[in-house]
C-alpha atoms as a PDB file:
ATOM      1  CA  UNK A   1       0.000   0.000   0.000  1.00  0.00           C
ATOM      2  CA  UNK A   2       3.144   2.413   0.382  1.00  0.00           C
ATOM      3  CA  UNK A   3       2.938   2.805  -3.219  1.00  0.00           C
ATOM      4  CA  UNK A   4       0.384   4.680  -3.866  1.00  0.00           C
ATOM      5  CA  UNK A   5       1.509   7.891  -1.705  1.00  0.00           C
ATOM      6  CA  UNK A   6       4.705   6.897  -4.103  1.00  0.00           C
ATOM      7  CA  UNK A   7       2.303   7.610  -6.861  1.00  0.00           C
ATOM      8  CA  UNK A   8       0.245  10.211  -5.708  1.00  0.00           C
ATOM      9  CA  UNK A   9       3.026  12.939  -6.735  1.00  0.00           C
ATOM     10  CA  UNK A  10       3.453  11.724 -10.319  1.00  0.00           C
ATOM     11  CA  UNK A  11      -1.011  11.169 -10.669  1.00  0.00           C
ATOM     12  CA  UNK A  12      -0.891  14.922  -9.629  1.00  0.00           C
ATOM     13  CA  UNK A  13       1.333  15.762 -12.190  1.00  0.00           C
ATOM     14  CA  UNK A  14      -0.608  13.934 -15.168  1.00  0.00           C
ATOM     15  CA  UNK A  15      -3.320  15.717 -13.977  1.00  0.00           C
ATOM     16  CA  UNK A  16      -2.194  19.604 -14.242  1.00  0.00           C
ATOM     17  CA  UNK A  17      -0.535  18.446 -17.364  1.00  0.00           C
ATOM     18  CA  UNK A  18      -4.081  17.009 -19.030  1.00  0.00           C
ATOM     19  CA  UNK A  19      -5.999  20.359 -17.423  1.00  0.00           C
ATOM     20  CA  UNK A  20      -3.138  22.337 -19.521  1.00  0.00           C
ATOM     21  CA  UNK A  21      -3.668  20.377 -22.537  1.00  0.00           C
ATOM     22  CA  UNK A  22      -7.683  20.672 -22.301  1.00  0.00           C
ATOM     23  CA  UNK A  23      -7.400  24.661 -21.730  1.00  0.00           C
ATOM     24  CA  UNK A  24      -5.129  25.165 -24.824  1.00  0.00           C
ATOM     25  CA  UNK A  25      -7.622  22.632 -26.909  1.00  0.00           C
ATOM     26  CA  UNK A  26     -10.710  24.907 -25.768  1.00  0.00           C
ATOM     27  CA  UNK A  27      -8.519  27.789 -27.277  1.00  0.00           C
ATOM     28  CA  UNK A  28      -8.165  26.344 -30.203  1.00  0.00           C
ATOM     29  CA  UNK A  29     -11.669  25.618 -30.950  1.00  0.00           C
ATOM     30  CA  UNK A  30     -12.592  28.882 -30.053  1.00  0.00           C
ATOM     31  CA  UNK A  31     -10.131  29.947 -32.667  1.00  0.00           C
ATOM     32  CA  UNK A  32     -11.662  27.806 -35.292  1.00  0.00           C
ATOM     33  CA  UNK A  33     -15.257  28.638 -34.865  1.00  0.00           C
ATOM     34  CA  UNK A  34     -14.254  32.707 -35.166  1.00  0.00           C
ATOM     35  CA  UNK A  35     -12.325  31.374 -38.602  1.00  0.00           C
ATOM     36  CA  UNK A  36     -15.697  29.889 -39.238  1.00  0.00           C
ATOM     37  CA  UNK A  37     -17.960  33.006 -38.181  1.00  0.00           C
ATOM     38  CA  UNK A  38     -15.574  35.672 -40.114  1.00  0.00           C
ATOM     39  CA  UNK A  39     -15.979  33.425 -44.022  1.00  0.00           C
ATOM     40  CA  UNK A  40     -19.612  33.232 -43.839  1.00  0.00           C
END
């Protein structure tokens, strides 16, 4: 069972690093749909 405060760091980690990945993805749709909105 010791491992998993072993692991706790590293889960924390992946998990700001996914949250940073979704924000930037959001941004880039937003991007896309304003390229979409400004050719119609």
């Amino acid at each position: 069972m010791e491992y998993v405060g072993l692991l706790a760091p590293i889960a924390f980690v992946f998990a700001l690093a996914a949250l940073a990945q979704v924000g930037s993805l959001k941004n880039e749709v937003e991007k896309l749909k304003e390229e979409l909105q400004s050719k119609k």
